[in-house]
N, C-alpha and C. Protein backbone atom coordinates (compact mmCIF):
# COMPACT_ATOMS: atom_id res chain seq x y z
N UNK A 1 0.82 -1.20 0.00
CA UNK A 1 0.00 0.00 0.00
C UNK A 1 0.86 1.27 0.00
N UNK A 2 1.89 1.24 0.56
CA UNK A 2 3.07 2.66 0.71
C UNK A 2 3.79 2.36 -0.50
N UNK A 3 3.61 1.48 -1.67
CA UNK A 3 4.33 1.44 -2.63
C UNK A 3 6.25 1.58 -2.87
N UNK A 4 6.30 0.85 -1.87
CA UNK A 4 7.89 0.52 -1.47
C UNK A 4 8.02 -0.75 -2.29
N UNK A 5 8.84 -0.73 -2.96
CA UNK A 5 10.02 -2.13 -3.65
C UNK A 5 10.61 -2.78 -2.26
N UNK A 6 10.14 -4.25 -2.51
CA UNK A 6 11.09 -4.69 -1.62
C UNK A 6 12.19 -6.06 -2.34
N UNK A 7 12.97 -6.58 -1.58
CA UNK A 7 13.66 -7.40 -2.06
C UNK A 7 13.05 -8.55 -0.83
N UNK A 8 13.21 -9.96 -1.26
CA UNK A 8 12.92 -11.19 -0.09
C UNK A 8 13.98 -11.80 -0.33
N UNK A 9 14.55 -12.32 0.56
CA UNK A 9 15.73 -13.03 0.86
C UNK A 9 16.95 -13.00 -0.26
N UNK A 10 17.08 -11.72 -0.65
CA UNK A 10 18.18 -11.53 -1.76
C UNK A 10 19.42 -11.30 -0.74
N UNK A 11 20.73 -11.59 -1.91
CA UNK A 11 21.81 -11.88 -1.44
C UNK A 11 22.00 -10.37 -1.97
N UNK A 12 21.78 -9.68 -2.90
CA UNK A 12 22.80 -8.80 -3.99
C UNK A 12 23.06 -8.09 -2.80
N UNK A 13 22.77 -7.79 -2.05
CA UNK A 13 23.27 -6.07 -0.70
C UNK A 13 24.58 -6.69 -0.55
N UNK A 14 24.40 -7.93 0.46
CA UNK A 14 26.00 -8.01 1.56
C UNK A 14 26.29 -9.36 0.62
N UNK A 15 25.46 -10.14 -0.24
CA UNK A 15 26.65 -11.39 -0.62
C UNK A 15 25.90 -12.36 0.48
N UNK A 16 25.29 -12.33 1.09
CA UNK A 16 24.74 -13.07 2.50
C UNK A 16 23.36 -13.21 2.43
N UNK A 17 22.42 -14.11 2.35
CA UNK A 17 20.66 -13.50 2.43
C UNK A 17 20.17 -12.33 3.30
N UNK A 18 19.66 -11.63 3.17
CA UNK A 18 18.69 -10.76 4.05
C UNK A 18 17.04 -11.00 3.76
N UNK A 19 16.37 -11.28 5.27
CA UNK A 19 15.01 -11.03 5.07
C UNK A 19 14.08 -10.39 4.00
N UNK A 20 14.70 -9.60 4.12
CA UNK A 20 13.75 -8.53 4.04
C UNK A 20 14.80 -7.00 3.52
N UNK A 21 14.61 -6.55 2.21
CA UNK A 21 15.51 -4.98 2.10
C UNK A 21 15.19 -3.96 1.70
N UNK A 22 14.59 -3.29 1.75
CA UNK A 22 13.74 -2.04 1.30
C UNK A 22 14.50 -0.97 0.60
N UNK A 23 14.96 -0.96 -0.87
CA UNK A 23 16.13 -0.39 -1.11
C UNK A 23 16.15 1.11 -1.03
N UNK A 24 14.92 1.90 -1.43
CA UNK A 24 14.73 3.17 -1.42
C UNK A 24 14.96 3.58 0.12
N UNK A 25 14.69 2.76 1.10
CA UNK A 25 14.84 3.58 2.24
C UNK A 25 16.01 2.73 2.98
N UNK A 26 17.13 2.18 2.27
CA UNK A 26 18.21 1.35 2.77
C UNK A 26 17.82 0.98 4.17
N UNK A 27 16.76 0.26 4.47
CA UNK A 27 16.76 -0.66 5.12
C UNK A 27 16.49 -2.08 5.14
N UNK A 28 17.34 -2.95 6.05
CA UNK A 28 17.18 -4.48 5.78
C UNK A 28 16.91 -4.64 6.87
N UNK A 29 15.70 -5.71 7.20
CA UNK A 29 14.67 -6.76 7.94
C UNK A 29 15.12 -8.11 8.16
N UNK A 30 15.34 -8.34 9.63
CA UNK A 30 15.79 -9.52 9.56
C UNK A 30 15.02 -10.38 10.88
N UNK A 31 14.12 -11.51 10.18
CA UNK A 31 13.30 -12.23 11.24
C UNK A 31 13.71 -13.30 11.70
N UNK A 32 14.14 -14.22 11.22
CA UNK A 32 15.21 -15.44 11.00
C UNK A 32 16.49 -15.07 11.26
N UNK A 33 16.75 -15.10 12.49
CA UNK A 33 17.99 -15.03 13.03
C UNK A 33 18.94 -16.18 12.86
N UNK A 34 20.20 -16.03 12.16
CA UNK A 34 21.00 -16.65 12.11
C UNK A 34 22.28 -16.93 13.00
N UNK A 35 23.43 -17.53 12.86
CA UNK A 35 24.55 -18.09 14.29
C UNK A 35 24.74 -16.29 14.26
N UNK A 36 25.36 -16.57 15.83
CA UNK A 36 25.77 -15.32 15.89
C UNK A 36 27.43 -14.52 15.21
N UNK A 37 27.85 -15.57 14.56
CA UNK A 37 28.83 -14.75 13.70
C UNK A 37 28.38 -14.49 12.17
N UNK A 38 26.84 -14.93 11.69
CA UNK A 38 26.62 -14.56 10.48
C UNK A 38 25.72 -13.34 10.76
N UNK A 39 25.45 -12.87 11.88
CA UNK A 39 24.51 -11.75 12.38
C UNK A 39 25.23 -10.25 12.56
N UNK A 40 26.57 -11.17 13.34
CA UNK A 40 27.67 -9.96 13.27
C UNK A 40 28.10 -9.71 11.81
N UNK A 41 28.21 -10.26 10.92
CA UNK A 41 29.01 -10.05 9.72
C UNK A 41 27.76 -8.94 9.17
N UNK A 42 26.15 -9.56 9.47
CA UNK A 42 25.15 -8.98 8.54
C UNK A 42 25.29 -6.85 9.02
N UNK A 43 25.48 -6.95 10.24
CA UNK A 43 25.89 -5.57 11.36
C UNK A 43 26.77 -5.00 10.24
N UNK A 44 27.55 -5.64 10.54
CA UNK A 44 28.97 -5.10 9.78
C UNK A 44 28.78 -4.76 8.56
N UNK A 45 28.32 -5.58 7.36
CA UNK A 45 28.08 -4.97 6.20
C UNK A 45 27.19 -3.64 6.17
N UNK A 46 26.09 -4.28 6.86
CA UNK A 46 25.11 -2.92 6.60
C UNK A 46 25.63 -1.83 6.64
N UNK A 47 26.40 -1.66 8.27
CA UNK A 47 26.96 -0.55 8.66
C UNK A 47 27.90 -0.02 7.47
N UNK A 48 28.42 -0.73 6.91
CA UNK A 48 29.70 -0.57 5.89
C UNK A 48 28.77 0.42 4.63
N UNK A 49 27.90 0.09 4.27
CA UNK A 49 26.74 0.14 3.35
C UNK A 49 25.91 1.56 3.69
N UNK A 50 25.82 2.07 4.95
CA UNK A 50 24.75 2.64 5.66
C UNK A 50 23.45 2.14 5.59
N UNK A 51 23.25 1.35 5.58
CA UNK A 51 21.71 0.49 5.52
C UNK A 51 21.11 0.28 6.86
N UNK A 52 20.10 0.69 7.66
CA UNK A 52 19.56 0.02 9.14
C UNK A 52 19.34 -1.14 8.83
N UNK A 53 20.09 -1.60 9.79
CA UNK A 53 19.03 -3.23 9.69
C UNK A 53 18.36 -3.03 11.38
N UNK A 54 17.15 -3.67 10.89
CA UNK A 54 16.69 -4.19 12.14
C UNK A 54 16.04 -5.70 12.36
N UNK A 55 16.29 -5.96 13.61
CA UNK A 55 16.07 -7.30 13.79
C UNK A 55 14.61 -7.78 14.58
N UNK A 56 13.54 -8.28 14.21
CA UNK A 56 12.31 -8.62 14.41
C UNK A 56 12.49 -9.81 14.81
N UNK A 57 12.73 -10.69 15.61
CA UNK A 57 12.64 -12.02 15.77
C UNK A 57 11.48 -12.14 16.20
N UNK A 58 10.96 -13.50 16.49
CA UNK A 58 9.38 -13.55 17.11
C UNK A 58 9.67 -14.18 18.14
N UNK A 59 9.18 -13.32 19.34
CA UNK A 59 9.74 -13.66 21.07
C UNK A 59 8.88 -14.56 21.31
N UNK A 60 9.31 -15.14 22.55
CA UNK A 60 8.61 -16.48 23.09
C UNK A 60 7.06 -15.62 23.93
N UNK A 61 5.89 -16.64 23.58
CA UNK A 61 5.04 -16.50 24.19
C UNK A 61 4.28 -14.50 23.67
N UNK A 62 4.69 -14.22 22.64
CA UNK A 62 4.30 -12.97 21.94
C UNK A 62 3.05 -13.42 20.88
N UNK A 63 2.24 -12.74 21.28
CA UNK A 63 1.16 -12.72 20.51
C UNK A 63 1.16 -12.10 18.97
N UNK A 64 -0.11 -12.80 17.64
CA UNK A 64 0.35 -12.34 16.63
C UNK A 64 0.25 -10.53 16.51
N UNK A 65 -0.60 -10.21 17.53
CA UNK A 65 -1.15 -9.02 17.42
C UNK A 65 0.13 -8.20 18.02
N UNK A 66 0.68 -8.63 19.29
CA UNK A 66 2.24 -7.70 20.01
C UNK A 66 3.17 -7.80 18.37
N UNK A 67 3.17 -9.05 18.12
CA UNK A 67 4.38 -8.94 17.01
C UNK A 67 3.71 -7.77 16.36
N UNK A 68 3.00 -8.00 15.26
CA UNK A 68 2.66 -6.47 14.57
C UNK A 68 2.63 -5.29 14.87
N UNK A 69 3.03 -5.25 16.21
CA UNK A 69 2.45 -3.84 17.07
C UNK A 69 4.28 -3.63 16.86
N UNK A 70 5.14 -4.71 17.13
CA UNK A 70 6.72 -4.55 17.03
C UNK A 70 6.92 -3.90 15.36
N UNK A 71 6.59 -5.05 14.96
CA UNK A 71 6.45 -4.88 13.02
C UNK A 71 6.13 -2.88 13.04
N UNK A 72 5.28 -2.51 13.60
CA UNK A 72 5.06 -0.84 12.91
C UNK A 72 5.50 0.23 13.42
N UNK A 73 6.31 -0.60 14.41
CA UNK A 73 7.28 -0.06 15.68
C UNK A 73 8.52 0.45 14.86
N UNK A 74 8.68 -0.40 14.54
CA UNK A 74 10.33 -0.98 13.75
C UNK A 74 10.02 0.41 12.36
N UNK A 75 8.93 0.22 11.68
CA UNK A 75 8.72 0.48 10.64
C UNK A 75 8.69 2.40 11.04
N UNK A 76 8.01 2.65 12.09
CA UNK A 76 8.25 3.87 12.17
C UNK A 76 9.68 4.73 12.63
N UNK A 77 10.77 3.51 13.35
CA UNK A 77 11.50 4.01 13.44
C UNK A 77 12.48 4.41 12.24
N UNK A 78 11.69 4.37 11.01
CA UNK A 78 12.73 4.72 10.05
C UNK A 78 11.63 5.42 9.05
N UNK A 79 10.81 5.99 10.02
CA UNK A 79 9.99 7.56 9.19
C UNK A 79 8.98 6.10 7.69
N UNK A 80 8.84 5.29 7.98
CA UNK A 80 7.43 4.57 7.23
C UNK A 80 6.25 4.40 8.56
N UNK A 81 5.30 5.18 8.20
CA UNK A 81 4.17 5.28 9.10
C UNK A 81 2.80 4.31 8.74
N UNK A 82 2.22 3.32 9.33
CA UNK A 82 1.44 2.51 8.99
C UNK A 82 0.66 2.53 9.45
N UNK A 83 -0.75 3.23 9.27
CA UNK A 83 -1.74 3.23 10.03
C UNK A 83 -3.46 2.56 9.98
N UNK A 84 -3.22 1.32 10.17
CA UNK A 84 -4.17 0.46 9.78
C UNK A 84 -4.26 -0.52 11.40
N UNK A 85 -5.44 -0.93 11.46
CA UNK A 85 -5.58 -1.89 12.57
C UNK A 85 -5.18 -2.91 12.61
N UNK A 86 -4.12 -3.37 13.51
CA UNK A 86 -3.39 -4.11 13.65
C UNK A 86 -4.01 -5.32 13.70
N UNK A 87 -5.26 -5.34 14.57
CA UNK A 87 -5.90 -6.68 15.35
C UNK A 87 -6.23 -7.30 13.82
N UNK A 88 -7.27 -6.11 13.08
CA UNK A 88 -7.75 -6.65 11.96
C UNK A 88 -6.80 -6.97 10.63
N UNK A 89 -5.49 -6.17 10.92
CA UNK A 89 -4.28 -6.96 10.23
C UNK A 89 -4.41 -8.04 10.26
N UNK A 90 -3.98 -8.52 11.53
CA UNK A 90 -3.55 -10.39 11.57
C UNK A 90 -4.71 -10.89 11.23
N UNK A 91 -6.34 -10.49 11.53
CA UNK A 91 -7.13 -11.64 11.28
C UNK A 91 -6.98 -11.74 9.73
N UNK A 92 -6.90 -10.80 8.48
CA UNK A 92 -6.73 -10.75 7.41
C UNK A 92 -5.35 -12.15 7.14
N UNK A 93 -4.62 -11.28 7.47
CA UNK A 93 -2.97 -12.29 7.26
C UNK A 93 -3.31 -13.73 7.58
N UNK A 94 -4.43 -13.93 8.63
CA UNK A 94 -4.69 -15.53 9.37
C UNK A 94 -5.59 -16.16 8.39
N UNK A 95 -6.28 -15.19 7.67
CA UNK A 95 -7.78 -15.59 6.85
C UNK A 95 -7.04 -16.08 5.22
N UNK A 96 -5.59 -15.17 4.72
CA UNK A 96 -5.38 -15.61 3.72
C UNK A 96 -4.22 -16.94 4.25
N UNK A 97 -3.77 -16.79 4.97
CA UNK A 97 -2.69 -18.02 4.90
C UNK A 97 -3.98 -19.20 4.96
N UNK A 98 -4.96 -19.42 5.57
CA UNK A 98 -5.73 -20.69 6.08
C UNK A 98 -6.46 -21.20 4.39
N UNK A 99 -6.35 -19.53 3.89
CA UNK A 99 -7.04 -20.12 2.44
C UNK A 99 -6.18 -20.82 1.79
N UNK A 100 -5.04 -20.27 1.73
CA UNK A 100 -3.46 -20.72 0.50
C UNK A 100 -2.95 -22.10 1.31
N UNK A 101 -3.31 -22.43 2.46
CA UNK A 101 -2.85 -23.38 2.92
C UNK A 101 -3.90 -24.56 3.19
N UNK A 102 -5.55 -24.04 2.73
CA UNK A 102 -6.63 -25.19 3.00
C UNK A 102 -6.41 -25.57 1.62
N UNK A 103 -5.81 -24.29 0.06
CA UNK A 103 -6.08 -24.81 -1.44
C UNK A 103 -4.39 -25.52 -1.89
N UNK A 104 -3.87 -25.86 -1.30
CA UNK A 104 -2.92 -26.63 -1.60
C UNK A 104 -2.59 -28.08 -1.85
């Protein structure tokens, strides 16, 4: 809807996968945390790069609704403002995965 390009798990930035890279606003998303010396290297490039990365993992015992509330958290800290209901986010996100995953 904010009409941002994104990249999914492309290597071209660091040579390394990233989540998630939003090139117009050099930031990279990272949910899937990897060992901690491929996390430091991912730090390091970015920084090298000027790119934010930020790291979203999904905490223990966090609800889908807290995660998204993190998700627009993250997103505003780099001036993208999202203002849509979160609750009714996830039931959407829950309603299409159950479809793509009941038509398979």
């Amino acid at each position: 809807m904010k009409g941002l390009k994104i990249e999914l798990g492309s290597d071209r930035l660091l040579g390394i996968p990233i989540d998630v890279y939003i090139p117009s606003e050099q930031v990279a998303i990272e949910v899937n945390l990897g060992s901690e010396k491929i996390e430091t290297l991912k730090k390091h490039l970015c920084k090298q790069r000027d790119v934010k990365l930020i790291r979203l993992p999904i905490k223990e015992n966090e609800t889908e609704t807290e995660y998204a509330q993190r998700i627009k958290a993250a997103f505003q800290s780099v001036h993208i403002f999202i203002s849509s209901d979160t609750e009714e986010d996830c039931r959407i996100i829950k309603r299409i995965f159950e479809n793509w995953r009941d038509n398979r």
